[in-house]
PDB file of N, CA and C in Angstrom:
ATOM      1  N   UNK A   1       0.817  -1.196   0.000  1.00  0.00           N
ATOM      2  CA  UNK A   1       0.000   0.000   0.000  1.00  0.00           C
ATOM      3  C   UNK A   1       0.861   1.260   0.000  1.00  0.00           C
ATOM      4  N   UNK A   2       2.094   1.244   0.939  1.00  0.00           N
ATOM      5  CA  UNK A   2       2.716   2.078   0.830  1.00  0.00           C
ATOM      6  C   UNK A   2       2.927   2.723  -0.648  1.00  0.00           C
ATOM      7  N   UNK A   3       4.104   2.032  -1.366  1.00  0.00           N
ATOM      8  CA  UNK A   3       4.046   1.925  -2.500  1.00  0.00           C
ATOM      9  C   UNK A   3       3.797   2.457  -3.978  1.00  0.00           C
ATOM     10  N   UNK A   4       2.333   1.638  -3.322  1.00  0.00           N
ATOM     11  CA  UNK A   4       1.152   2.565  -4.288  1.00  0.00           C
ATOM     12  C   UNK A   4       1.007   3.967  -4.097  1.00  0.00           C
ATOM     13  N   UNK A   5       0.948   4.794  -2.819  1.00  0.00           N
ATOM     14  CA  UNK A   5       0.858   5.613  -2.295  1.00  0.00           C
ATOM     15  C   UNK A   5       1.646   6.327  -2.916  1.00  0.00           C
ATOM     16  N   UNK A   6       2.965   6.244  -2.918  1.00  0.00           N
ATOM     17  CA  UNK A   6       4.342   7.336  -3.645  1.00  0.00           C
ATOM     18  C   UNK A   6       4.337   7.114  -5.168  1.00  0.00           C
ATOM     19  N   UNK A   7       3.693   5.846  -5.236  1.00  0.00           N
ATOM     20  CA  UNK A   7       3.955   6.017  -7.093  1.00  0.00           C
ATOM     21  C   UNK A   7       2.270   7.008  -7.519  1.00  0.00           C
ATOM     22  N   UNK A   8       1.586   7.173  -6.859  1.00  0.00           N
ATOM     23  CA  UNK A   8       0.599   7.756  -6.778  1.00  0.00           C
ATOM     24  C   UNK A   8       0.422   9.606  -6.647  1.00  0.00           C
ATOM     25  N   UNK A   9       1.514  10.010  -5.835  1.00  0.00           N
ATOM     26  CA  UNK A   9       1.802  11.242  -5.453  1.00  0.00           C
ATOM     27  C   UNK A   9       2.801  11.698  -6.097  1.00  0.00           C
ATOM     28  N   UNK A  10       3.807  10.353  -6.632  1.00  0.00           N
ATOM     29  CA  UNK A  10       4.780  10.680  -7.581  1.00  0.00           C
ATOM     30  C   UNK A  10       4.392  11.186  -9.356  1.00  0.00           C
ATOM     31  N   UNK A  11       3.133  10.531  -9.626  1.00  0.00           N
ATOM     32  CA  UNK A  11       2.366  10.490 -10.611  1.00  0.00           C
ATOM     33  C   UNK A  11       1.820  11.606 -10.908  1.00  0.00           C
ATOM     34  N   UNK A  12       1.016  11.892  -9.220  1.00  0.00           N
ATOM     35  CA  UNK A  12       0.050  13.541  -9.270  1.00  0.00           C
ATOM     36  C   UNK A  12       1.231  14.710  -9.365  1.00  0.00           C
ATOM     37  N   UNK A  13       2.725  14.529  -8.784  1.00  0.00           N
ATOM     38  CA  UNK A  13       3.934  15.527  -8.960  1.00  0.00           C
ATOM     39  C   UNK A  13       4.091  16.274 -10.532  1.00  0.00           C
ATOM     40  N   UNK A  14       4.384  14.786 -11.295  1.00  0.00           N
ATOM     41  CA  UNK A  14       4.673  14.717 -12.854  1.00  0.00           C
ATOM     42  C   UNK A  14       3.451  15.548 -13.340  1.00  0.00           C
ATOM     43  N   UNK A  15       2.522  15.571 -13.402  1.00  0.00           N
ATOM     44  CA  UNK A  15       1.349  16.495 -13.696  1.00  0.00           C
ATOM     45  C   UNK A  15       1.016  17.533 -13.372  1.00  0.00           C
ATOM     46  N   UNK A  16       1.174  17.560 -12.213  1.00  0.00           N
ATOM     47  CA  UNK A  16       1.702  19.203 -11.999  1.00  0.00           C
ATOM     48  C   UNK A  16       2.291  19.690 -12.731  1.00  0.00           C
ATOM     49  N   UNK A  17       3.723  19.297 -12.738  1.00  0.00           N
ATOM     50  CA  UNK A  17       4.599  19.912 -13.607  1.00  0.00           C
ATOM     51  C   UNK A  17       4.395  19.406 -14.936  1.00  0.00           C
ATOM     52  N   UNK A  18       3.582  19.144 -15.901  1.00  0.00           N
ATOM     53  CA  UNK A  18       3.486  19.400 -17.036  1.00  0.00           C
ATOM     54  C   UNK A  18       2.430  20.394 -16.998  1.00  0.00           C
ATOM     55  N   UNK A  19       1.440  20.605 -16.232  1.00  0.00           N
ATOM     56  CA  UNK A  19       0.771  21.313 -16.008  1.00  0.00           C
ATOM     57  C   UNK A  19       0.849  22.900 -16.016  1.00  0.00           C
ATOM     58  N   UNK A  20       1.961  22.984 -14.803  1.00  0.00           N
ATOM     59  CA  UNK A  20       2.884  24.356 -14.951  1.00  0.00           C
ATOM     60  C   UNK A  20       3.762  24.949 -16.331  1.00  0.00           C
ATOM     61  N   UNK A  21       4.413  23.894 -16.546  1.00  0.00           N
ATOM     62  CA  UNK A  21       5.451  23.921 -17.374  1.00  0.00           C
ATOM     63  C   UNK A  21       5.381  23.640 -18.918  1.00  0.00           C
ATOM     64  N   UNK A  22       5.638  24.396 -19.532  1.00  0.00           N
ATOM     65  CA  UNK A  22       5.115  24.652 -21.259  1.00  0.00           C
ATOM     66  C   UNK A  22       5.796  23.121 -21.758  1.00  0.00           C
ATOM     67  N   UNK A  23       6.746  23.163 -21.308  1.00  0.00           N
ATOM     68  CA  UNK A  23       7.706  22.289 -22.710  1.00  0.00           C
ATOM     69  C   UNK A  23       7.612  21.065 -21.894  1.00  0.00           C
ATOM     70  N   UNK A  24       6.521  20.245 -20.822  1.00  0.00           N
ATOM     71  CA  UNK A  24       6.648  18.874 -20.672  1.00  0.00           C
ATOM     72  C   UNK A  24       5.009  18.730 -21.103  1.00  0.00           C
ATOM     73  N   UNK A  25       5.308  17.196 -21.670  1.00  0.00           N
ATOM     74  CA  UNK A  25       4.120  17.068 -21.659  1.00  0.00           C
ATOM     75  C   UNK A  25       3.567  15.631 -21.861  1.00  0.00           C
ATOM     76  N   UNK A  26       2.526  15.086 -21.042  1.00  0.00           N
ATOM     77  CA  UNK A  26       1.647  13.832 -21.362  1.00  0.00           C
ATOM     78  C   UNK A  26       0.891  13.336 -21.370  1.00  0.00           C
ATOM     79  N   UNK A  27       0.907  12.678 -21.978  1.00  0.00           N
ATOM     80  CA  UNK A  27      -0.413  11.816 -22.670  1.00  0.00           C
ATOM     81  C   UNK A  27      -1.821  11.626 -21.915  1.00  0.00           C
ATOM     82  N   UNK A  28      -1.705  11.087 -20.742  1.00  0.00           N
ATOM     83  CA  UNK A  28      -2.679  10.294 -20.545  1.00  0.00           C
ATOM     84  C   UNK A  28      -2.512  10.180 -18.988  1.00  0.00           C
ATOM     85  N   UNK A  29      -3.125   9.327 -18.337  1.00  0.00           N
ATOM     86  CA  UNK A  29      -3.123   9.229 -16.445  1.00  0.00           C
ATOM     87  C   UNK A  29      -2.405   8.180 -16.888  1.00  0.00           C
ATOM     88  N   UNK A  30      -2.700   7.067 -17.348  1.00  0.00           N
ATOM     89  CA  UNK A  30      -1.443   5.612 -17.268  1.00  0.00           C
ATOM     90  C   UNK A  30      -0.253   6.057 -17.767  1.00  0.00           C
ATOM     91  N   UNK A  31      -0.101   7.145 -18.990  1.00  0.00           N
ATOM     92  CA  UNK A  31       1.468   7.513 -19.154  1.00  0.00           C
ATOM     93  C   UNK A  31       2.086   8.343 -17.680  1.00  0.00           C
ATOM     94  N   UNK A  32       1.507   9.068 -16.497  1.00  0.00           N
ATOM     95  CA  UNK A  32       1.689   9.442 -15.493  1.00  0.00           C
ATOM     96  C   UNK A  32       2.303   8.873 -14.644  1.00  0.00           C
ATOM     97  N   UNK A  33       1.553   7.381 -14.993  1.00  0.00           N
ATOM     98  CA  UNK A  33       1.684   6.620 -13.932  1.00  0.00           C
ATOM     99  C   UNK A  33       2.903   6.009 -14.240  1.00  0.00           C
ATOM    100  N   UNK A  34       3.082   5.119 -15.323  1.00  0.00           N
ATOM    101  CA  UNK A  34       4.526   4.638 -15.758  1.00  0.00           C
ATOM    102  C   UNK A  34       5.470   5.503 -15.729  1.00  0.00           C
ATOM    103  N   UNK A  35       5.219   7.282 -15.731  1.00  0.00           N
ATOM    104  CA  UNK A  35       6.265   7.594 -15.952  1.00  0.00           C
ATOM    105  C   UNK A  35       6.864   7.820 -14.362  1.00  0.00           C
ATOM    106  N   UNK A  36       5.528   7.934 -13.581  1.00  0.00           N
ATOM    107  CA  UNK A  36       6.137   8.177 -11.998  1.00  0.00           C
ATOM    108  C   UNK A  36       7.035   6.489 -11.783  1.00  0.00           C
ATOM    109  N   UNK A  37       6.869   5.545 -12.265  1.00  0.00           N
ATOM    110  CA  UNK A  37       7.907   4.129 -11.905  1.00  0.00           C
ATOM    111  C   UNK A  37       8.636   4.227 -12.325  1.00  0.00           C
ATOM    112  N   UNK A  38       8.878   4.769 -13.857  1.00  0.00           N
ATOM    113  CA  UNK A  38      10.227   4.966 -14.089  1.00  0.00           C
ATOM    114  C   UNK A  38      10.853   5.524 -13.816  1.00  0.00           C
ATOM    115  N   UNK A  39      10.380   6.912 -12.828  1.00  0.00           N
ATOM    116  CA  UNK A  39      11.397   7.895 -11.971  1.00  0.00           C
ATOM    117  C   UNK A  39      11.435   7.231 -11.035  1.00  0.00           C
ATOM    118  N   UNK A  40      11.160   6.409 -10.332  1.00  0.00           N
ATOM    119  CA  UNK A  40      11.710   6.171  -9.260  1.00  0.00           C
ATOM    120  C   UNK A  40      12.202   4.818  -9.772  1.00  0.00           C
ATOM    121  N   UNK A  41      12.701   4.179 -10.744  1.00  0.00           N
ATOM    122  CA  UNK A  41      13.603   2.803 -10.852  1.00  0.00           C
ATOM    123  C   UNK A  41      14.305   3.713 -11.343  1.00  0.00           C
ATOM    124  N   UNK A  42      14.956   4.588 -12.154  1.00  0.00           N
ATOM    125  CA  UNK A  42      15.881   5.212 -12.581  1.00  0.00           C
ATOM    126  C   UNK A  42      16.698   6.146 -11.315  1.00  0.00           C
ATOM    127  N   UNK A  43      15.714   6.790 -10.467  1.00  0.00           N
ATOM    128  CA  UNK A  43      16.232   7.297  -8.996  1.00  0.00           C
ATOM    129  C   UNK A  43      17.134   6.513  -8.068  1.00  0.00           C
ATOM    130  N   UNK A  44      16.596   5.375  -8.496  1.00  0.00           N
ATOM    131  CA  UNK A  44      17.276   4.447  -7.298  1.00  0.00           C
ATOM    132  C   UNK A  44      18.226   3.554  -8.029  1.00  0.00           C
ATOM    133  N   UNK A  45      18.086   3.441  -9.386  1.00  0.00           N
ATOM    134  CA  UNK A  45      19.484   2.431 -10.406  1.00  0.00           C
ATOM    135  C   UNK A  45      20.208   3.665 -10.793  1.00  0.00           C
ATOM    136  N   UNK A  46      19.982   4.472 -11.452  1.00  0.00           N
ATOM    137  CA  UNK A  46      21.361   5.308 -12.036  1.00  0.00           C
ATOM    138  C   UNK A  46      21.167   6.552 -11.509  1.00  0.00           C
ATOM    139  N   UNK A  47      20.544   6.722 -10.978  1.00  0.00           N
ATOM    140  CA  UNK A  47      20.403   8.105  -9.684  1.00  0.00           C
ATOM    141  C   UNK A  47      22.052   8.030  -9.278  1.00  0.00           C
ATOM    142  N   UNK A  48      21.876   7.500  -8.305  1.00  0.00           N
ATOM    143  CA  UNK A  48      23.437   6.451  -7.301  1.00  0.00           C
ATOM    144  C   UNK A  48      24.499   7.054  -8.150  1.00  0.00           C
ATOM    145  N   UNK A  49      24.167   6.350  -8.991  1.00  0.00           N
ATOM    146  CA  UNK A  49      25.906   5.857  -9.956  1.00  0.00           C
ATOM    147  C   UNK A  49      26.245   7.165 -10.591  1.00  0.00           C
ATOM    148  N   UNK A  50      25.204   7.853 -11.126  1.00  0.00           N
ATOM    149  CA  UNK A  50      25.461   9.533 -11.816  1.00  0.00           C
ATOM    150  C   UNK A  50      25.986  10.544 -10.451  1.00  0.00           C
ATOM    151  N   UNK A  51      25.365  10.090  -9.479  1.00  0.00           N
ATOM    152  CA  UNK A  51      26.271  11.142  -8.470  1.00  0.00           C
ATOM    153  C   UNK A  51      27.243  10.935  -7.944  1.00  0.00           C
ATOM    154  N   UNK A  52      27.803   9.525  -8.040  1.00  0.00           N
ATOM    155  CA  UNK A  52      29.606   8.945  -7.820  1.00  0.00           C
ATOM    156  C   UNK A  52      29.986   9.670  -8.722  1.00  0.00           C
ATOM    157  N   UNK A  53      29.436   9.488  -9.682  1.00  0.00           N
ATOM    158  CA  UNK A  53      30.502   9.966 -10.856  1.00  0.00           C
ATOM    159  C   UNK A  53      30.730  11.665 -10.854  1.00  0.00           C
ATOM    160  N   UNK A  54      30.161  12.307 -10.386  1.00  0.00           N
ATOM    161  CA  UNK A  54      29.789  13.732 -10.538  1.00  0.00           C
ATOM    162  C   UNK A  54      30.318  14.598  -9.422  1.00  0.00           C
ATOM    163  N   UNK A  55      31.013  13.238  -8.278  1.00  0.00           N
ATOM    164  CA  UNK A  55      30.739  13.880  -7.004  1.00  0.00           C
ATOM    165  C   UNK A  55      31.991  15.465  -7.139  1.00  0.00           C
ATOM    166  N   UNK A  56      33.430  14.870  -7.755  1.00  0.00           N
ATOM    167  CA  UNK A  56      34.099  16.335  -7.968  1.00  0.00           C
ATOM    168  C   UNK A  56      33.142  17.958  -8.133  1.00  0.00           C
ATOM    169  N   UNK A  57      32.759  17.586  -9.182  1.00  0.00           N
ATOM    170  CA  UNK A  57      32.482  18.902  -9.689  1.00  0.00           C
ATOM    171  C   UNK A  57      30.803  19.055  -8.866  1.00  0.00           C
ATOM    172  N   UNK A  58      30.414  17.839  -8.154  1.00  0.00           N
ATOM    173  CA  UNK A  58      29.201  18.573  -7.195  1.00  0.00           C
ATOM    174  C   UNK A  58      29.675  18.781  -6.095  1.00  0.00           C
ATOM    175  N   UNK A  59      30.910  18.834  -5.241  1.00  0.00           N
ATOM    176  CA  UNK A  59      31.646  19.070  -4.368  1.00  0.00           C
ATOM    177  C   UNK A  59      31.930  21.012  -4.865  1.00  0.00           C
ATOM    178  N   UNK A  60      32.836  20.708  -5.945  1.00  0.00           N
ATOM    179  CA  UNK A  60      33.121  22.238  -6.567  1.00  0.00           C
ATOM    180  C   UNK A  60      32.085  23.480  -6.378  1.00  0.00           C
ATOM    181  N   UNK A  61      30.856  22.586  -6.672  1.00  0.00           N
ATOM    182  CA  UNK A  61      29.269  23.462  -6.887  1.00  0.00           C
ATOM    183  C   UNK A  61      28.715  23.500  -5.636  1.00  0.00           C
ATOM    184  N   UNK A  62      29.376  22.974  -4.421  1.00  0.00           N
ATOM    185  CA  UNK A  62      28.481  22.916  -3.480  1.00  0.00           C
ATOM    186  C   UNK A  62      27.427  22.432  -3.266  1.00  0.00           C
ATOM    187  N   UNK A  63      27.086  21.369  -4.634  1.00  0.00           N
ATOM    188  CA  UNK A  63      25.742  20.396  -4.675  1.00  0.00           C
ATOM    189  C   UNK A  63      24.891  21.043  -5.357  1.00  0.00           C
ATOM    190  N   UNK A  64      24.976  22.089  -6.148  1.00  0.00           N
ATOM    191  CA  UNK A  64      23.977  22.598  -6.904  1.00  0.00           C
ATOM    192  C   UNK A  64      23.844  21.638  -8.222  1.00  0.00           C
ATOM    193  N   UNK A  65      24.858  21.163  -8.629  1.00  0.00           N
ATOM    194  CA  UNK A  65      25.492  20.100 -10.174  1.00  0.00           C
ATOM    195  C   UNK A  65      24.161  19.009  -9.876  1.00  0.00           C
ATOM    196  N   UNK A  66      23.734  19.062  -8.504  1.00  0.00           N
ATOM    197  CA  UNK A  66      22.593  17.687  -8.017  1.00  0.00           C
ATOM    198  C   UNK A  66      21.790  18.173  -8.786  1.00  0.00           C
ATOM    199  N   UNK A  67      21.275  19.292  -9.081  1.00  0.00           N
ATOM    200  CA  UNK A  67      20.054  19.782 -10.157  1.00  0.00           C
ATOM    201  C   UNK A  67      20.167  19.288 -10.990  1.00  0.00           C
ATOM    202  N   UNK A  68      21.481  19.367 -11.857  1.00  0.00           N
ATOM    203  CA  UNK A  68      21.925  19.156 -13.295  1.00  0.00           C
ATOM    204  C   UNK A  68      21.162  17.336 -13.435  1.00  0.00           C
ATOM    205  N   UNK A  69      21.800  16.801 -12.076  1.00  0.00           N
ATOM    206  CA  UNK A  69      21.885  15.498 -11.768  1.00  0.00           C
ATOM    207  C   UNK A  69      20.234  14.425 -12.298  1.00  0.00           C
ATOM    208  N   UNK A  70      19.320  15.480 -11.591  1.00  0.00           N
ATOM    209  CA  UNK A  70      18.260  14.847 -10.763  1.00  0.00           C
ATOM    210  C   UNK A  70      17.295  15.421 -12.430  1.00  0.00           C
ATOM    211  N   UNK A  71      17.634  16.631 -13.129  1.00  0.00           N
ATOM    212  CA  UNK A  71      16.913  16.510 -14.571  1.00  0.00           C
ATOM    213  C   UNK A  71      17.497  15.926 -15.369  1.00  0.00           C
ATOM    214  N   UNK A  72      18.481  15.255 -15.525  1.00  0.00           N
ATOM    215  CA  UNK A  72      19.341  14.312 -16.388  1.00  0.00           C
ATOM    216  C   UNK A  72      18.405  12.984 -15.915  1.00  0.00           C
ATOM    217  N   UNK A  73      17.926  12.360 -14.778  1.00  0.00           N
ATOM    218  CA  UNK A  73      17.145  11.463 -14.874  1.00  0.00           C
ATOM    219  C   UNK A  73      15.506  11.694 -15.299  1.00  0.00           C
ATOM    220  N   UNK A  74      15.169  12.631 -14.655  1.00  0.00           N
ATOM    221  CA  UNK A  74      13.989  13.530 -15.266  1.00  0.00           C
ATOM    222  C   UNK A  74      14.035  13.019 -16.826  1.00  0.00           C
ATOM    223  N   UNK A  75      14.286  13.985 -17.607  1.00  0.00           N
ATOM    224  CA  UNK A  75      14.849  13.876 -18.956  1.00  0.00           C
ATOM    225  C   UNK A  75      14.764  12.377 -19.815  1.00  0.00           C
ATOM    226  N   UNK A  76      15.786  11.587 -18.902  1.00  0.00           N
ATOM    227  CA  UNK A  76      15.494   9.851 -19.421  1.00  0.00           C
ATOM    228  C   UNK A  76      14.462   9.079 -19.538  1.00  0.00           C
ATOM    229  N   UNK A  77      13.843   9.469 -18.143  1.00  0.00           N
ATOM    230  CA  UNK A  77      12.136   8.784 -18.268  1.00  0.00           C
ATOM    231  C   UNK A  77      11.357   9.100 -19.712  1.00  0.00           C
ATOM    232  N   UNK A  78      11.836  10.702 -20.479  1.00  0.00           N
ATOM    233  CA  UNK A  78      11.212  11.070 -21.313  1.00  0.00           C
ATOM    234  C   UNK A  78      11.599  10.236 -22.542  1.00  0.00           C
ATOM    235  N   UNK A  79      13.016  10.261 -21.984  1.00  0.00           N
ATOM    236  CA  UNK A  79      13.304   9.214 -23.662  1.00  0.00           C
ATOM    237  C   UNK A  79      12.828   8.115 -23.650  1.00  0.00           C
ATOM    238  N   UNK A  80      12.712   7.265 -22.251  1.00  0.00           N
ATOM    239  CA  UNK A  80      12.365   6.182 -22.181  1.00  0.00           C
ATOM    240  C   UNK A  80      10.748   5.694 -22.850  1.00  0.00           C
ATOM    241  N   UNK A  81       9.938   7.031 -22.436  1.00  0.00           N
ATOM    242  CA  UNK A  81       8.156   6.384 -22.370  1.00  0.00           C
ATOM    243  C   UNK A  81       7.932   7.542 -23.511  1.00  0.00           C
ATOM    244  N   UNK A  82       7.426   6.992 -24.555  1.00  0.00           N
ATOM    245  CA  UNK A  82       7.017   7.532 -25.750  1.00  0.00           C
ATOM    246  C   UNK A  82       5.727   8.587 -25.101  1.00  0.00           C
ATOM    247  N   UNK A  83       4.460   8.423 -24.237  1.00  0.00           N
ATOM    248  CA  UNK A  83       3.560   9.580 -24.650  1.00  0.00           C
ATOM    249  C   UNK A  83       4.595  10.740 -23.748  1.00  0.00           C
ATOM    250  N   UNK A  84       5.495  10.728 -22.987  1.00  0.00           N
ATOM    251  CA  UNK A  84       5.818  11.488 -22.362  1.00  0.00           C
ATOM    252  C   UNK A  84       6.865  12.298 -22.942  1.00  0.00           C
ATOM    253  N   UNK A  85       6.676  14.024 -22.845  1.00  0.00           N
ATOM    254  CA  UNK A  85       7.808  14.180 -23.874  1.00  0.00           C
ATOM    255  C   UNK A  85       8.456  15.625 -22.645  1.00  0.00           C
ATOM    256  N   UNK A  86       9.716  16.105 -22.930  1.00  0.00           N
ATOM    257  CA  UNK A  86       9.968  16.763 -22.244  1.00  0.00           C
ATOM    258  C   UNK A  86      10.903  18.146 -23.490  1.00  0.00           C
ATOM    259  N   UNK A  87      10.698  19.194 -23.588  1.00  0.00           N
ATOM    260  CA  UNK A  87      11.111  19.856 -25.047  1.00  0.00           C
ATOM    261  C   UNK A  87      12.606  20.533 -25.052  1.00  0.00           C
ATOM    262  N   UNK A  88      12.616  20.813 -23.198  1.00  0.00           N
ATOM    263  CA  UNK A  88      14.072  21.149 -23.446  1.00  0.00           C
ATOM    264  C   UNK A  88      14.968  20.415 -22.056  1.00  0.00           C
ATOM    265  N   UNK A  89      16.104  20.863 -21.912  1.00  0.00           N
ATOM    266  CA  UNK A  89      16.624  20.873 -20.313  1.00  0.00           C
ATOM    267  C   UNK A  89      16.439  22.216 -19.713  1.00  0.00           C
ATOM    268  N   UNK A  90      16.113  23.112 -19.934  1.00  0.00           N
ATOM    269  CA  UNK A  90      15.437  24.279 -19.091  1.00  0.00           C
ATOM    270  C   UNK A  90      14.150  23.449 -18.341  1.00  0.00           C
ATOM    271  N   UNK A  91      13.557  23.110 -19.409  1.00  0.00           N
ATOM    272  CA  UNK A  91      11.972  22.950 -18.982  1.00  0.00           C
ATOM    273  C   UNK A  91      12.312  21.617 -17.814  1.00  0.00           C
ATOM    274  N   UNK A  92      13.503  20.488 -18.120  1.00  0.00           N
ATOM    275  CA  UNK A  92      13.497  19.458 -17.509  1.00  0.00           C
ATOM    276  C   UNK A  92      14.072  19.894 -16.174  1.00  0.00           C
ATOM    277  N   UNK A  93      14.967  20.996 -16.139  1.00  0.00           N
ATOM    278  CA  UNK A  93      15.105  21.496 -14.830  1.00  0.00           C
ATOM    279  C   UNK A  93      13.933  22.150 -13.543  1.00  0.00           C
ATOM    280  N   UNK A  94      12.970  22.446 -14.318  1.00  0.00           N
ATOM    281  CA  UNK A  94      11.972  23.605 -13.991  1.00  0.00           C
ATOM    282  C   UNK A  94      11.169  22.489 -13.370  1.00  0.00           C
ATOM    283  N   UNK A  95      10.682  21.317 -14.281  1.00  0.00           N
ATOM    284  CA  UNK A  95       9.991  20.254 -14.101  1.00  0.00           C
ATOM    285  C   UNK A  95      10.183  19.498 -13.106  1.00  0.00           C
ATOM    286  N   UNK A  96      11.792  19.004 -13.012  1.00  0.00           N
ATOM    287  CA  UNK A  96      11.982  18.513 -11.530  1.00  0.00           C
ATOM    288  C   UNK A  96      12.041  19.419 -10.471  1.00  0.00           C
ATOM    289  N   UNK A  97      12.173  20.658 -10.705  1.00  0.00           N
ATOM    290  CA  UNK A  97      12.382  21.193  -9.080  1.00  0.00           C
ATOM    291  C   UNK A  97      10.607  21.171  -8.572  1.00  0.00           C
ATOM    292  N   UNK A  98       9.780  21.325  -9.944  1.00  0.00           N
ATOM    293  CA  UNK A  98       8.395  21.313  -9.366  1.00  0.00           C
ATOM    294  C   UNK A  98       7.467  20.202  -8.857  1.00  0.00           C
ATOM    295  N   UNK A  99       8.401  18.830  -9.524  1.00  0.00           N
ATOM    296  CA  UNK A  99       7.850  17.504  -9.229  1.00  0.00           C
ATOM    297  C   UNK A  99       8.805  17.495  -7.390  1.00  0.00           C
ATOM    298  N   UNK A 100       9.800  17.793  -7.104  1.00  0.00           N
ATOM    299  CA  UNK A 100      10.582  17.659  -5.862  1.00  0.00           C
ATOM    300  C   UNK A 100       9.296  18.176  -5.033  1.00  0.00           C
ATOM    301  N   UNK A 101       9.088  19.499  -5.143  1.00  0.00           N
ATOM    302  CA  UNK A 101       8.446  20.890  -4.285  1.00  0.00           C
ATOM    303  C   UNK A 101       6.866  19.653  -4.384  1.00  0.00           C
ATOM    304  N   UNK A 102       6.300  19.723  -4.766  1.00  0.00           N
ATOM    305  CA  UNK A 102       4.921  19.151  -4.982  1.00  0.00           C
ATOM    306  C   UNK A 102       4.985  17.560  -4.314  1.00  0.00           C
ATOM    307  N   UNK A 103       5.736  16.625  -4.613  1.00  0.00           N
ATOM    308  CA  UNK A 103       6.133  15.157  -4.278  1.00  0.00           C
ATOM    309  C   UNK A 103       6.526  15.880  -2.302  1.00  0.00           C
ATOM    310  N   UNK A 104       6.989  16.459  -2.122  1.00  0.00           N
ATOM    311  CA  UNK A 104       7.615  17.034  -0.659  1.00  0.00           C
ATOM    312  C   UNK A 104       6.132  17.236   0.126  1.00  0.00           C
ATOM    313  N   UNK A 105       5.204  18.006  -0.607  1.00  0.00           N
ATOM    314  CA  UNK A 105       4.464  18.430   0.360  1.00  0.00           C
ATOM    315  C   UNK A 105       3.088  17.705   0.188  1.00  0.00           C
ATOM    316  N   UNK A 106       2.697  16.840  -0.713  1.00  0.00           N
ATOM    317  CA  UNK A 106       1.663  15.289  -0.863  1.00  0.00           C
ATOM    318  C   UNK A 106       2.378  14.915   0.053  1.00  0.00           C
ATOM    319  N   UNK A 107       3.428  14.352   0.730  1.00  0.00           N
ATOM    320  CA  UNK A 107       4.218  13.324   1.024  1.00  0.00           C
ATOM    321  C   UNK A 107       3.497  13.939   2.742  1.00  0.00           C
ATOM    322  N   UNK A 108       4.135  15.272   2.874  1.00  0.00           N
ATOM    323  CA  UNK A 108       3.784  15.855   4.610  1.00  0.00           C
ATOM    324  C   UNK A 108       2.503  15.773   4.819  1.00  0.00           C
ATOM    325  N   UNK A 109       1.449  16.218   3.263  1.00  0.00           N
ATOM    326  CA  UNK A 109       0.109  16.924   3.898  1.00  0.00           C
ATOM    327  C   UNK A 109      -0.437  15.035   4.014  1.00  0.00           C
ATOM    328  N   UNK A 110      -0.102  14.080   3.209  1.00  0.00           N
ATOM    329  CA  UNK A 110      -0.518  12.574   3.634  1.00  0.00           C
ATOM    330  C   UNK A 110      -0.505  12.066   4.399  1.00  0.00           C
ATOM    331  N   UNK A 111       0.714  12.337   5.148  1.00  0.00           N
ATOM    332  CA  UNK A 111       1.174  11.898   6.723  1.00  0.00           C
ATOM    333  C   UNK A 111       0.678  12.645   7.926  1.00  0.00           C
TER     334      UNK A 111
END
């Protein structure tokens, strides 16, 4: 149940932010939904491994490069799931900070 719950709020996040945001955009509630699983199997498989690799120059940045980080997976889900499209990395930046901000506060106002 849990689960369901975050891929659920993770889902209502992603819509938001296409919602807000000009240059994302999708399809349908089931493309929402796949695309909220694929952010979080991509969060938790190459999430990891992109911020080993990055850690220099996110050390340098003081952790801001984590932005760069966290719409670079953003971004993939898009390549990954055809109705879902994302038009630039501006927009994929804009998109995750609004899926973070929105996913943060479903998560408090649920609990």
């Amino acid at each position: 149940m849990k689960f369901i719950g975050k891929l659920l709020i993770s889902a209502l996040s992603i819509g938001v932010a296409s919602y807000i945001v000009p240059g994302i955009h999708v399809d349908g509630f089931m493309t929402l939904l796949i695309a909220a699983f694929l952010f979080g199997i991509l969060n938790a498989v190459i999430r990891p491994v992109l911020v080993i690799l990055t850690l220099p120059i996110t050390i340098v940045t003081l952790g801001l490069f984590l932005l760069i980080v966290n719409a670079l997976v953003f971004t993939m889900v898009a390549w990954i799931l055809p109705g879902f499209s994302i038009s630039s990395f501006g927009a994929a930046v804009i998109g995750w900070l609004i899926v973070a901000v929105t996913s943060w506060i479903a998560t408090v106002l649920v609990k």
